[in-house]
C-alpha atoms as a PDB file:
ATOM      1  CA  UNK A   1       0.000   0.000   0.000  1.00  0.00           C
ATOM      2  CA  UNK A   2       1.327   3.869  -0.958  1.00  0.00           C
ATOM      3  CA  UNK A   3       1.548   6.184   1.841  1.00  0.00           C
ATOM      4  CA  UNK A   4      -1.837   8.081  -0.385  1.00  0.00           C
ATOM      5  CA  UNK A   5      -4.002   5.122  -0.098  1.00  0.00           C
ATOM      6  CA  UNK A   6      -3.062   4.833   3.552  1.00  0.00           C
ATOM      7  CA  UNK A   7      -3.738   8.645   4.256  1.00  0.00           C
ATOM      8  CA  UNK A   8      -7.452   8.108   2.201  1.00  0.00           C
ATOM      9  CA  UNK A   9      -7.944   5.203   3.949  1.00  0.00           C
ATOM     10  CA  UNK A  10      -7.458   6.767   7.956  1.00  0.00           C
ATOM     11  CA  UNK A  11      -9.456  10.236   6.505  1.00  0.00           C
ATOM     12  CA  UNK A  12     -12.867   7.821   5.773  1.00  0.00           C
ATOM     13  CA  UNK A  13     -11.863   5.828   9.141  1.00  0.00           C
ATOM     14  CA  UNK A  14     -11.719   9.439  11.055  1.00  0.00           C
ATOM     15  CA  UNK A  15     -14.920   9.392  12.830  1.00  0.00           C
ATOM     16  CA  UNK A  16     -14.603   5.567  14.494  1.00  0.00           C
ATOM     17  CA  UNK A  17     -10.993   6.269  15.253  1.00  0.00           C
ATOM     18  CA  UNK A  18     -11.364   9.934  17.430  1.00  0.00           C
ATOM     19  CA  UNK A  19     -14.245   8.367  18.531  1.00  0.00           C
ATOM     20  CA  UNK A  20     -12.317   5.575  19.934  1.00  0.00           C
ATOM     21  CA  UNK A  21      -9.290   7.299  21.501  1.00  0.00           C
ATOM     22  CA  UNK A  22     -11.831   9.868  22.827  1.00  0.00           C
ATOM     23  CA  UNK A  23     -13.762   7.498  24.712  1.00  0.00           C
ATOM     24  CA  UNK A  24      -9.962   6.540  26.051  1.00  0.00           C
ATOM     25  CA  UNK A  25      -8.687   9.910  27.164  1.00  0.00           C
ATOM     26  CA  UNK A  26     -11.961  11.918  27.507  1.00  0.00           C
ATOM     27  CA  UNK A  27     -10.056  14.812  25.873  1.00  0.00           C
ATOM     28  CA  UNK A  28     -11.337  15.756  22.213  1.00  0.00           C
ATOM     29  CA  UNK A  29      -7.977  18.486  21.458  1.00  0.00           C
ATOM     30  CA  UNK A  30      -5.965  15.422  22.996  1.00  0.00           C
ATOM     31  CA  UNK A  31      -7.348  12.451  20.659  1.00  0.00           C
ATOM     32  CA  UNK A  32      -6.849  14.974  17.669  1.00  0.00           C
ATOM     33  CA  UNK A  33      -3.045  14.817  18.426  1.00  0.00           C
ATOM     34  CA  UNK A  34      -2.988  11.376  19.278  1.00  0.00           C
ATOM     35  CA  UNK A  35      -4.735  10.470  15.696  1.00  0.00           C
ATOM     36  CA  UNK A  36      -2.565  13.277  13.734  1.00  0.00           C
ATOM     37  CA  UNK A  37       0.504  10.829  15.086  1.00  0.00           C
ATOM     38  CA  UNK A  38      -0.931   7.585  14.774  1.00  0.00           C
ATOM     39  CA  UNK A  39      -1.917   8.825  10.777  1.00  0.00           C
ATOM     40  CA  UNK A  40       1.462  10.070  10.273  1.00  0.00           C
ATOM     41  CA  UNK A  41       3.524   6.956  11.442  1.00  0.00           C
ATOM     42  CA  UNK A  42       0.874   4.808   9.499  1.00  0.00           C
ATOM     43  CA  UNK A  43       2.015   6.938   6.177  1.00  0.00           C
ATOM     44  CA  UNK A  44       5.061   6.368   7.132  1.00  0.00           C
ATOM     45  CA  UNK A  45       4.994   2.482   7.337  1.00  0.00           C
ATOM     46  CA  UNK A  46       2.071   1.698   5.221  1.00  0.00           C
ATOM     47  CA  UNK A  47       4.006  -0.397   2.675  1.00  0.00           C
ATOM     48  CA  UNK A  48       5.563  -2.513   5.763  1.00  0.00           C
ATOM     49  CA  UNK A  49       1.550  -2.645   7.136  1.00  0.00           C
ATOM     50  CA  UNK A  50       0.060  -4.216   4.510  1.00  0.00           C
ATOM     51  CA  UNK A  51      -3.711  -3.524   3.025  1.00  0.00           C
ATOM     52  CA  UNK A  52      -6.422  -1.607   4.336  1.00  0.00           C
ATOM     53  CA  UNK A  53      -8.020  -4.035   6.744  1.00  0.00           C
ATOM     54  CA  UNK A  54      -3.948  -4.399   8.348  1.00  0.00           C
ATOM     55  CA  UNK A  55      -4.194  -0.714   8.484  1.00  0.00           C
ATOM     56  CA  UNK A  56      -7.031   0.222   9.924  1.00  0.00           C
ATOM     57  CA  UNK A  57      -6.510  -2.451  12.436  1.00  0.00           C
ATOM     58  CA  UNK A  58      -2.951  -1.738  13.301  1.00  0.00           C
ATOM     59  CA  UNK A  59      -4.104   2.175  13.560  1.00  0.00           C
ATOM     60  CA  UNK A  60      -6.802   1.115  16.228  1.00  0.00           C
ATOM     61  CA  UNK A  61      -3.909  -0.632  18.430  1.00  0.00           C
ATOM     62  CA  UNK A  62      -1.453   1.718  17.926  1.00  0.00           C
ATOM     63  CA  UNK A  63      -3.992   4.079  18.845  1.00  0.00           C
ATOM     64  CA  UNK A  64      -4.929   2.643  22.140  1.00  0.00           C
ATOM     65  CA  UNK A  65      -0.970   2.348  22.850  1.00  0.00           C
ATOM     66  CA  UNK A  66      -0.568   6.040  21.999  1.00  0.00           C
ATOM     67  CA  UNK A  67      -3.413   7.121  24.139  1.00  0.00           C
ATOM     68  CA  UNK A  68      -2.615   5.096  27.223  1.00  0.00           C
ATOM     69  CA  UNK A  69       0.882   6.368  26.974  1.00  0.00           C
ATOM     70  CA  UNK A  70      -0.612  10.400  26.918  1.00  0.00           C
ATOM     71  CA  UNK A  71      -2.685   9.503  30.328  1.00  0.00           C
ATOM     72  CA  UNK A  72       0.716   8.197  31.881  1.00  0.00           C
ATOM     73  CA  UNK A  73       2.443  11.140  30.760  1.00  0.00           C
ATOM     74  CA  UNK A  74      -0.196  13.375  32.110  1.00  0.00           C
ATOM     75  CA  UNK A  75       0.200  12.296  35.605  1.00  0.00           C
ATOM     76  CA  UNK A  76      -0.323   8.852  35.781  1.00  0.00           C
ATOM     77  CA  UNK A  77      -4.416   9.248  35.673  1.00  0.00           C
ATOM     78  CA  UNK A  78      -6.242   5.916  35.340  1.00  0.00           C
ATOM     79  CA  UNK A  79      -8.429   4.966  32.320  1.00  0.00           C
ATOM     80  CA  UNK A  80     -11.931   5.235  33.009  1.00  0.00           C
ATOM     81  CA  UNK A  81     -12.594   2.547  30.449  1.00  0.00           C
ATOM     82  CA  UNK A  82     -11.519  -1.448  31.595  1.00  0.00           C
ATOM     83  CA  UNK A  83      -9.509  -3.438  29.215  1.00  0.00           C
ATOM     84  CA  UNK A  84     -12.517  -5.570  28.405  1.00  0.00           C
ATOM     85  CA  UNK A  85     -14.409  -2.380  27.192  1.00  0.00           C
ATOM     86  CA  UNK A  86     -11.226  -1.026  25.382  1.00  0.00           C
ATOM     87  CA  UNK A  87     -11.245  -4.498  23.882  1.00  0.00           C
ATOM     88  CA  UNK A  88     -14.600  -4.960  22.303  1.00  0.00           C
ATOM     89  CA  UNK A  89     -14.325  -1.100  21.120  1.00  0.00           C
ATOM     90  CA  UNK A  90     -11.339  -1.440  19.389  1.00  0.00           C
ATOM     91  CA  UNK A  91     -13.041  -5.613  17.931  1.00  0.00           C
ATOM     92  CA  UNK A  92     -15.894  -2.731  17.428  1.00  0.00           C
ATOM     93  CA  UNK A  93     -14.159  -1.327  14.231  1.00  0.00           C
ATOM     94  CA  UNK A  94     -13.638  -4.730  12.667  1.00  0.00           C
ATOM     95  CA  UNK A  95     -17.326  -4.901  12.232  1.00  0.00           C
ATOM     96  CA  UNK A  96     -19.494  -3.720   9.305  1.00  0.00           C
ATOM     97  CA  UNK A  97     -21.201  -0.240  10.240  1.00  0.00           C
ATOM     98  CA  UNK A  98     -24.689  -1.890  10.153  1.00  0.00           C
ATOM     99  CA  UNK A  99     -23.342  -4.654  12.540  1.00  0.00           C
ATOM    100  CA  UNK A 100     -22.174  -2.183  15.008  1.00  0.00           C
ATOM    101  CA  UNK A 101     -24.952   0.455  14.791  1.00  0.00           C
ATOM    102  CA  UNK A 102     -27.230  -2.865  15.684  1.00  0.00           C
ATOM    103  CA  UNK A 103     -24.872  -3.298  18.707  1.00  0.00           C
ATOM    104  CA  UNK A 104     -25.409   0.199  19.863  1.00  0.00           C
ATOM    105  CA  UNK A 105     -28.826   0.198  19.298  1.00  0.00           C
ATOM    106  CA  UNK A 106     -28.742  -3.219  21.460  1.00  0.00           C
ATOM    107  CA  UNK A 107     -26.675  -1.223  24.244  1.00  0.00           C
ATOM    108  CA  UNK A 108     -28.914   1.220  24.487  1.00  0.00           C
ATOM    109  CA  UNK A 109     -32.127  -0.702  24.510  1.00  0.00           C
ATOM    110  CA  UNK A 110     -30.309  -3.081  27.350  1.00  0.00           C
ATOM    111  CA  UNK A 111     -29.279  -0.047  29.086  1.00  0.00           C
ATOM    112  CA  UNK A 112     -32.953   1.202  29.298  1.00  0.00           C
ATOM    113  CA  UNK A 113     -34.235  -2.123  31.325  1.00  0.00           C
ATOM    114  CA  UNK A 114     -31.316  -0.980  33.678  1.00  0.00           C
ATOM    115  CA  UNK A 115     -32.987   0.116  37.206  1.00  0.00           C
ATOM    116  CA  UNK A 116     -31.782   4.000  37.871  1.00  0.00           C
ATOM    117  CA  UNK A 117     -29.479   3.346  40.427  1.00  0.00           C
ATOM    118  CA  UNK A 118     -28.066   1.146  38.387  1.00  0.00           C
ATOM    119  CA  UNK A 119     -27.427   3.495  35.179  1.00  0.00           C
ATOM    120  CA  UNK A 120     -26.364   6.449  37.825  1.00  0.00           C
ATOM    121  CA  UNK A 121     -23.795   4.228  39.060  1.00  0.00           C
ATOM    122  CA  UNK A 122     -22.345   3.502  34.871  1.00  0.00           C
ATOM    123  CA  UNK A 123     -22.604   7.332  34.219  1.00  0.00           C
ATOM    124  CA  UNK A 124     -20.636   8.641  37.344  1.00  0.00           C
ATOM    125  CA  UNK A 125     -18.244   5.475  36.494  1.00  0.00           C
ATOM    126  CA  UNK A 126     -18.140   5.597  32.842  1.00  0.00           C
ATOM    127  CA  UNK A 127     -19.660   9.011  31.710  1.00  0.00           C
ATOM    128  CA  UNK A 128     -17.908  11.226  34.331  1.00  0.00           C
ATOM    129  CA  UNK A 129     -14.707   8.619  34.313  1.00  0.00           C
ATOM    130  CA  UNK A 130     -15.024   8.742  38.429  1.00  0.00           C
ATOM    131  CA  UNK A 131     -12.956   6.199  40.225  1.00  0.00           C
ATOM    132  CA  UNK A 132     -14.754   3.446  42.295  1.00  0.00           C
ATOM    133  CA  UNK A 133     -13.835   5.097  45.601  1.00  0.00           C
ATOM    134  CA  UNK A 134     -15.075   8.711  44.207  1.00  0.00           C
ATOM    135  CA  UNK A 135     -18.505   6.699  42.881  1.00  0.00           C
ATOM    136  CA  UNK A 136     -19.043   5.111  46.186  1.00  0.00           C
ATOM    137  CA  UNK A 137     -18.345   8.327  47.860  1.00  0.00           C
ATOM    138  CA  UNK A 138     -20.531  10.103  45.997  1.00  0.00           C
ATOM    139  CA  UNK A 139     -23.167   7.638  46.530  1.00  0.00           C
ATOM    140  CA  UNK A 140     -22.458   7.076  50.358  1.00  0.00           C
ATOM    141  CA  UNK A 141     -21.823   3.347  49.882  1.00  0.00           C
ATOM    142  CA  UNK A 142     -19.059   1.313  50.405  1.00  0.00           C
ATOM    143  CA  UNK A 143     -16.592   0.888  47.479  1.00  0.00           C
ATOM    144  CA  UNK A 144     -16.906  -2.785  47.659  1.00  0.00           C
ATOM    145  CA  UNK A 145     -20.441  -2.328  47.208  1.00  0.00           C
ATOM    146  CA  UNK A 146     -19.882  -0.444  43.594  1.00  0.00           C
ATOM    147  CA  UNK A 147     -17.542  -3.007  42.203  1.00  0.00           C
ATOM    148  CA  UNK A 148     -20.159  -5.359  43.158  1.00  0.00           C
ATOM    149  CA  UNK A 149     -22.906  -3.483  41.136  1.00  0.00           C
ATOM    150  CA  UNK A 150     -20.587  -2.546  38.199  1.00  0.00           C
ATOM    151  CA  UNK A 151     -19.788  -6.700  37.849  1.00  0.00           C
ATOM    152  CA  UNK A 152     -23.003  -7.547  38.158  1.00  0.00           C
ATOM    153  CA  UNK A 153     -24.203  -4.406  35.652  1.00  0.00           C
ATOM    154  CA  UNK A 154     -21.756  -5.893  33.329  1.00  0.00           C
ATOM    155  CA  UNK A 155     -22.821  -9.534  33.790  1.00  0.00           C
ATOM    156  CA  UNK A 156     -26.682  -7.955  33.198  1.00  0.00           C
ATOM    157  CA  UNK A 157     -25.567  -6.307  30.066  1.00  0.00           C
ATOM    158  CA  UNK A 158     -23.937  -8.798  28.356  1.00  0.00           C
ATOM    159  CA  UNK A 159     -26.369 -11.300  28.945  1.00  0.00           C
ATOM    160  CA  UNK A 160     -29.319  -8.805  27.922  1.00  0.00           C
ATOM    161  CA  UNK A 161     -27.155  -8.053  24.350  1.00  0.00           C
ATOM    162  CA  UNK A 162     -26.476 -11.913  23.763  1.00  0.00           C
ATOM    163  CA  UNK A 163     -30.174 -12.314  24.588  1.00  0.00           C
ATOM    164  CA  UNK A 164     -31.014  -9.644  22.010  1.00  0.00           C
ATOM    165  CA  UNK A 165     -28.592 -11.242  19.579  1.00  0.00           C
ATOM    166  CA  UNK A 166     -30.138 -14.550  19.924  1.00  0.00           C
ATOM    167  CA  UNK A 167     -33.187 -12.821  18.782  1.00  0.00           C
ATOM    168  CA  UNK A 168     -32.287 -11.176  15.788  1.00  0.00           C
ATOM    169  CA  UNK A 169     -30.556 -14.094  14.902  1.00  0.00           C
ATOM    170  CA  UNK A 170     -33.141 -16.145  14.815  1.00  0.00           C
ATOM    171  CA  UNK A 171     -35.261 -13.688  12.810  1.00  0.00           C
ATOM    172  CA  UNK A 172     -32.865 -13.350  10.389  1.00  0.00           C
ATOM    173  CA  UNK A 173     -32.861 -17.141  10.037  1.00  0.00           C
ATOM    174  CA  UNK A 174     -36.648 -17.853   9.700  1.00  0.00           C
ATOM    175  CA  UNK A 175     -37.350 -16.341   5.668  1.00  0.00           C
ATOM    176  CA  UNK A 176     -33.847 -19.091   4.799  1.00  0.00           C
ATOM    177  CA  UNK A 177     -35.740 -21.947   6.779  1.00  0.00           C
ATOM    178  CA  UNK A 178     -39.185 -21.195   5.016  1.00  0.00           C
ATOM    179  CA  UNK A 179     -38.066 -21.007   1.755  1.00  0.00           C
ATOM    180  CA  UNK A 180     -35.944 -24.660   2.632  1.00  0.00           C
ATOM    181  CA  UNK A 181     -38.785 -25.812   3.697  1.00  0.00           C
ATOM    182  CA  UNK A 182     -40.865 -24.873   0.634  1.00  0.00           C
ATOM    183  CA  UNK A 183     -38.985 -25.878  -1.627  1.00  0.00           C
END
């Protein structure tokens, strides 16, 4: 691959890229710099990375490697994001747009049958990237107590999306079995 396909090929993967080191440093100006480096070095090597799928893919990881190095650098601050999250985001841009918009829309619909303590504990946690001591402060419960509810949020989420996957799975499979069946 030429260093211009490799620069066309990060401009139309913009969007899902910021979006992804954003959601890692919470800092828009920040994941602007961080993607202005990972593009350049990706110029730089794209005949050593291969195609556009390589690309794109070695962008995302070099992205999260950038960004985690930034927070270090800017005083050690954690990641308000755990590595499983960071890990399906960044499996997240391996999927077709329609397969991930169905995943958010999934997320979302999951997130709704969440009871309201239950969401206000994910948004001071994940939306306002508090620590578990600062949640449970803020809450007056016991930090043990909010790991609790963010494993068992988790558990309730992924179980709810797999559910909801199930589903449209099976939808998607009943017009194939009819028309097997009828002919």
């Amino acid at each position: 691959m030429d260093s211009g396909s490799a620069a066309r090929a990060l401009f139309r993967d913009r969007a899902r890229l910021l979006g992804f080191v954003t959601a890692i440093v919470r800092d828009p100006h920040l994941a602007d710099d961080i993607f202005q480096d990972v593009s350049l070095l990706a110029v730089q090597r794209a005949a050593r990375i291969g195609g556009v799928e390589r690309l794109l893919l070695w962008a995302r990881k070099t992205a999260r490697c950038k960004a985690m190095e930034a927070l270090r650098a800017r005083g050690g601050r954690s990641v308000a994001l755990d590595d499983d999250v960071l890990d399906a985001l960044e499996a997240e841009g391996d999927e077709p747009d329609s397969r991930a918009a169905e995943r958010v829309d999934d997320l979302r619909a999951c997130m709704q049958r969440l009871s309201l303590r239950a969401r206000r504990i994910l948004d001071l946690r994940y939306g306002h990237g508090l620590s578990g001591a600062q949640v449970a402060g803020t809450l007056a419960i016991g930090v043990a107590s909010v790991y609790v509810a963010l494993s068992r949020i988790h558990k309730a989420l992924r179980d709810c999306m797999a559910r909801r996957r199930r589903m449209a799975d099976r939808r998607d499979e009943r017009p194939v079995a009819r028309q097997l069946h009828w002919r």
